[in-house]
C-alpha atoms as a PDB file:
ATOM      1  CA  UNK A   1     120.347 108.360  18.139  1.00  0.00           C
ATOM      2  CA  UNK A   2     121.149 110.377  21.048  1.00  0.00           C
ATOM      3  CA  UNK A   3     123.639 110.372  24.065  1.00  0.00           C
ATOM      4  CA  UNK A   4     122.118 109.029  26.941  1.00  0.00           C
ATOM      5  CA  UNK A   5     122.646 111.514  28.948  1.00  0.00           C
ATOM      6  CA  UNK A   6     120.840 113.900  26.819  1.00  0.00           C
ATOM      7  CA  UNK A   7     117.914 112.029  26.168  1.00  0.00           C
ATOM      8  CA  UNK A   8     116.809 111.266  29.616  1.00  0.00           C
ATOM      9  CA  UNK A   9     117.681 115.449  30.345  1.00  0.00           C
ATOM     10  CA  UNK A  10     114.878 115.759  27.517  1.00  0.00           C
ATOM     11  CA  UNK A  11     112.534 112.980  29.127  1.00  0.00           C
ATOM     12  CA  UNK A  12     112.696 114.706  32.288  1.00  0.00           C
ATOM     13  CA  UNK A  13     110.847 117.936  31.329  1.00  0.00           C
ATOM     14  CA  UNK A  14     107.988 115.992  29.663  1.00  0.00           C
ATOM     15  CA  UNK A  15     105.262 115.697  32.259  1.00  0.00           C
ATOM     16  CA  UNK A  16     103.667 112.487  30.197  1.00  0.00           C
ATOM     17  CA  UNK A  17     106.837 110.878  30.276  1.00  0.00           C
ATOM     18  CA  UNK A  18     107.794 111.703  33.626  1.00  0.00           C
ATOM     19  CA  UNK A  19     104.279 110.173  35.144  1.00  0.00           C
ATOM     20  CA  UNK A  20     105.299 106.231  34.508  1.00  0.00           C
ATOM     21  CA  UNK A  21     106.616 104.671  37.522  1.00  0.00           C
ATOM     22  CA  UNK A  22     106.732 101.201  38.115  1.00  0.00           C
ATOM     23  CA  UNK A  23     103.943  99.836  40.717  1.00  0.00           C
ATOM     24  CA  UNK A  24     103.025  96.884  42.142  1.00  0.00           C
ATOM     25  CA  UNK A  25     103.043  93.977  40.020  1.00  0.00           C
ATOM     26  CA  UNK A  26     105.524  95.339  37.663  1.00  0.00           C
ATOM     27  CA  UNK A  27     108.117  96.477  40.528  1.00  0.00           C
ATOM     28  CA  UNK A  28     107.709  92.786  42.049  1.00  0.00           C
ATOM     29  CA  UNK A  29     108.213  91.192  38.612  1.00  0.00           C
ATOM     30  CA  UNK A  30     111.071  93.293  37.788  1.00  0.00           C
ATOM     31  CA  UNK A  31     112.651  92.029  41.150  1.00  0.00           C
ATOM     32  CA  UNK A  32     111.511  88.270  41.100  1.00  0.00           C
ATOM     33  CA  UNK A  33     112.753  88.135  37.455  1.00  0.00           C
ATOM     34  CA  UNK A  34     115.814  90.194  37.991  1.00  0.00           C
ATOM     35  CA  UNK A  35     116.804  92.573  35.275  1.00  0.00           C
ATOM     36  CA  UNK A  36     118.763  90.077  32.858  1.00  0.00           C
ATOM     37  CA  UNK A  37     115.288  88.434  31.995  1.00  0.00           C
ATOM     38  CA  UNK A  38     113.410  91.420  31.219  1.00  0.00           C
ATOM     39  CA  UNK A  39     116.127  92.667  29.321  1.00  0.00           C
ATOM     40  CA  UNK A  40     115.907  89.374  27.417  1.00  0.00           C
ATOM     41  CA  UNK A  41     112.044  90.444  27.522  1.00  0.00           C
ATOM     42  CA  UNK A  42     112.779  93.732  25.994  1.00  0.00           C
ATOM     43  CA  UNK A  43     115.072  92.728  23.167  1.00  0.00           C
ATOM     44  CA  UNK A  44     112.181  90.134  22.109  1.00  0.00           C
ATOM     45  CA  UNK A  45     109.204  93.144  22.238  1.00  0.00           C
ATOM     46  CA  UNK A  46     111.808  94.962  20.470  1.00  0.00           C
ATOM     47  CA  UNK A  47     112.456  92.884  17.659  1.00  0.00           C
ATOM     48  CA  UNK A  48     108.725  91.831  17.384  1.00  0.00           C
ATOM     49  CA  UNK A  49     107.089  95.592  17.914  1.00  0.00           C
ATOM     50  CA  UNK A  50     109.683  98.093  16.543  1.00  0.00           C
ATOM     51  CA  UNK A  51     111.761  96.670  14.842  1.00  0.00           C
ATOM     52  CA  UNK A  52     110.037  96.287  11.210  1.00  0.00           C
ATOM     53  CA  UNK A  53     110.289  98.724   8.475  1.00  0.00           C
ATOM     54  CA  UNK A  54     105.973  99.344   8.909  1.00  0.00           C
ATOM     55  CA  UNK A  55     104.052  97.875  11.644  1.00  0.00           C
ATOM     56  CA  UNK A  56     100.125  98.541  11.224  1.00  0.00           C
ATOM     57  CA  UNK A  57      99.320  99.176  14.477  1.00  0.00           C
ATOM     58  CA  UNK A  58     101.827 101.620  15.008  1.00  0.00           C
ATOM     59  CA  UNK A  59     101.197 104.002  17.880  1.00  0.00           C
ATOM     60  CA  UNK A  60      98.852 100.933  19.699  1.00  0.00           C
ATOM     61  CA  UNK A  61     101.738  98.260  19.870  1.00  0.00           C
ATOM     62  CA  UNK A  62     102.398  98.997  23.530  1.00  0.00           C
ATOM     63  CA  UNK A  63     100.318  98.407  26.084  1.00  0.00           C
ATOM     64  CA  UNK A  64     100.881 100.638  29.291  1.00  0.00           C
ATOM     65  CA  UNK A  65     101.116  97.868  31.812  1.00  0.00           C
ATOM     66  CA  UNK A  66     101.085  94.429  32.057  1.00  0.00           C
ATOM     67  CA  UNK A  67     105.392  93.882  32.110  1.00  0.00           C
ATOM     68  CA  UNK A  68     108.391  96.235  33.651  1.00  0.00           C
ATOM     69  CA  UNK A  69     109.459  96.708  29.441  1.00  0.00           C
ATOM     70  CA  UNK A  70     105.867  98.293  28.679  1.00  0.00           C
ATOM     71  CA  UNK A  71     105.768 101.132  31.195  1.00  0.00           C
ATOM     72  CA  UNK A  72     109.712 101.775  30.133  1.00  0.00           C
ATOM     73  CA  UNK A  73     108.664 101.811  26.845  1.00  0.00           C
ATOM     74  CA  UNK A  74     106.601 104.868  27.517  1.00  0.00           C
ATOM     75  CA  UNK A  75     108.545 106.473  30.124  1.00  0.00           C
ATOM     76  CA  UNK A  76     111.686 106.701  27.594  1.00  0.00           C
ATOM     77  CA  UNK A  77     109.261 107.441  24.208  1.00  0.00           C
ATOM     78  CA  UNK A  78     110.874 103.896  22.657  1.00  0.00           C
ATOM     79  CA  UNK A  79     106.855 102.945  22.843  1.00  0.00           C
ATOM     80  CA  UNK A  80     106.593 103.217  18.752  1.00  0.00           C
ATOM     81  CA  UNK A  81     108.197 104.510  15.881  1.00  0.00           C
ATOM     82  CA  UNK A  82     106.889 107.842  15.971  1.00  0.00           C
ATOM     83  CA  UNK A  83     108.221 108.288  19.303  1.00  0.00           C
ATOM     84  CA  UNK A  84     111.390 106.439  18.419  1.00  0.00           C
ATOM     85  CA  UNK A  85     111.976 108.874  15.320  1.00  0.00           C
ATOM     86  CA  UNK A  86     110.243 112.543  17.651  1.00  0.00           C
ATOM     87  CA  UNK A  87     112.498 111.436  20.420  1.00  0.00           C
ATOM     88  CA  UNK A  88     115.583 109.697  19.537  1.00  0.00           C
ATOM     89  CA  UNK A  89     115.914 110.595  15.991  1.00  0.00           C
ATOM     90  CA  UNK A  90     115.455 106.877  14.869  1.00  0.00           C
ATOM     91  CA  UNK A  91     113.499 107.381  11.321  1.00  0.00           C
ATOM     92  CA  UNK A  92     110.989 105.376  10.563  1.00  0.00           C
ATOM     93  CA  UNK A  93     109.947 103.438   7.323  1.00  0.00           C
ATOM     94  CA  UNK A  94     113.076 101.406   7.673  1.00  0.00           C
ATOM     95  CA  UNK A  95     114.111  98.590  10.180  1.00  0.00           C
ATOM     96  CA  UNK A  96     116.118  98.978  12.926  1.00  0.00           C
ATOM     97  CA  UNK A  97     120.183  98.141  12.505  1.00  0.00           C
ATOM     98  CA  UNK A  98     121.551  95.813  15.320  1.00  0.00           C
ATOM     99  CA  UNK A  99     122.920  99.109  16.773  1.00  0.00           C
ATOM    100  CA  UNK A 100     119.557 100.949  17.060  1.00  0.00           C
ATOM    101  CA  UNK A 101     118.009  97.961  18.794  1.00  0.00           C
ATOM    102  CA  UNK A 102     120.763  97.855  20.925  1.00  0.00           C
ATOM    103  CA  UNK A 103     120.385 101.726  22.080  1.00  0.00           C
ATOM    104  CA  UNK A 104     116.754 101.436  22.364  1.00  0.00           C
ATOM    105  CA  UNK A 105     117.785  98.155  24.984  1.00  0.00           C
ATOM    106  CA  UNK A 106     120.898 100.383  26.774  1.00  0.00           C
ATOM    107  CA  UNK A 107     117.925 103.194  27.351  1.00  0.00           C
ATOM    108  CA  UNK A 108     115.610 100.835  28.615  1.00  0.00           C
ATOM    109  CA  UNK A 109     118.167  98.992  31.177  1.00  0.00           C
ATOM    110  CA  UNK A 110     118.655 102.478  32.295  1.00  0.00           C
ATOM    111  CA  UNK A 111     115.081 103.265  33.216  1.00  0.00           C
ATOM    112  CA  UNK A 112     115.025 100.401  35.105  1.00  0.00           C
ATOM    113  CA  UNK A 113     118.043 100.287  37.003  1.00  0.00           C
ATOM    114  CA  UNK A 114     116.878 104.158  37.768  1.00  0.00           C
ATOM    115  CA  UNK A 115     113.570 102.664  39.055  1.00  0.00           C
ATOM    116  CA  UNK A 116     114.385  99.694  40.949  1.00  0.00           C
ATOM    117  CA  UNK A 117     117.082 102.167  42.968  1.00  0.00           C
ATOM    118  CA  UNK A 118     114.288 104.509  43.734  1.00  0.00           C
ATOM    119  CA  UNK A 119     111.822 101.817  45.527  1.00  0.00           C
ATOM    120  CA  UNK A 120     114.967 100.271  47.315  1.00  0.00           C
END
């Protein structure tokens, strides 16, 4: 896993990554909700999506809209496992520890906090 720090330096200079905003819908969910639910959101499309050892549909598990968590997911490459293991150096064939899950979360709250300060 990396620093935080470091991996949102990285994110920044990918042009796919740095495209995902949140719009709309999303932005007015993300606010009506407030971020404690969606975090609670996350850590369940977490645990359901990434977190087995093999998921079949890997690479297809995420949609790109439809909740706040989904565009994150993308923006910060925690989307699937092959972006997980390309970006964050979380291998794949195995199933996330408590701890990975939780970093995958922290870098997620972060995305959002960033986002919902930039459409204040």
């Amino acid at each position: 896993m990396r620093d935080l720090d470091e991996i949102f330096e990285a994110l920044s200079k990918s042009a796919f990554r740095r495209k995902f905003h949140l719009q709309g819908k999303d932005l007015v969910y993300l606010r009506t909700k407030g971020l404690p639910t969606v975090i609670d959101h996350a850590r369940d499309f977490i645990a359901k999506r990434l977190a087995p050892a093999v998921i079949a549909n890997d690479g297809k598990q995420t949609p790109f809209r439809g909740h706040p968590v989904f565009v994150a997911q993308h923006a910060t490459a925690c989307c699937c496992r092959g972006c997980l293991e390309k970006w964050h150096r979380i291998p794949k064939g195995r199933p996330l520890t408590p701890e990975q899950e939780a970093y995958i979360i922290n870098v997620l709250e972060r995305w959002l906090r960033d986002e919902m300060e930039k459409s204040s």
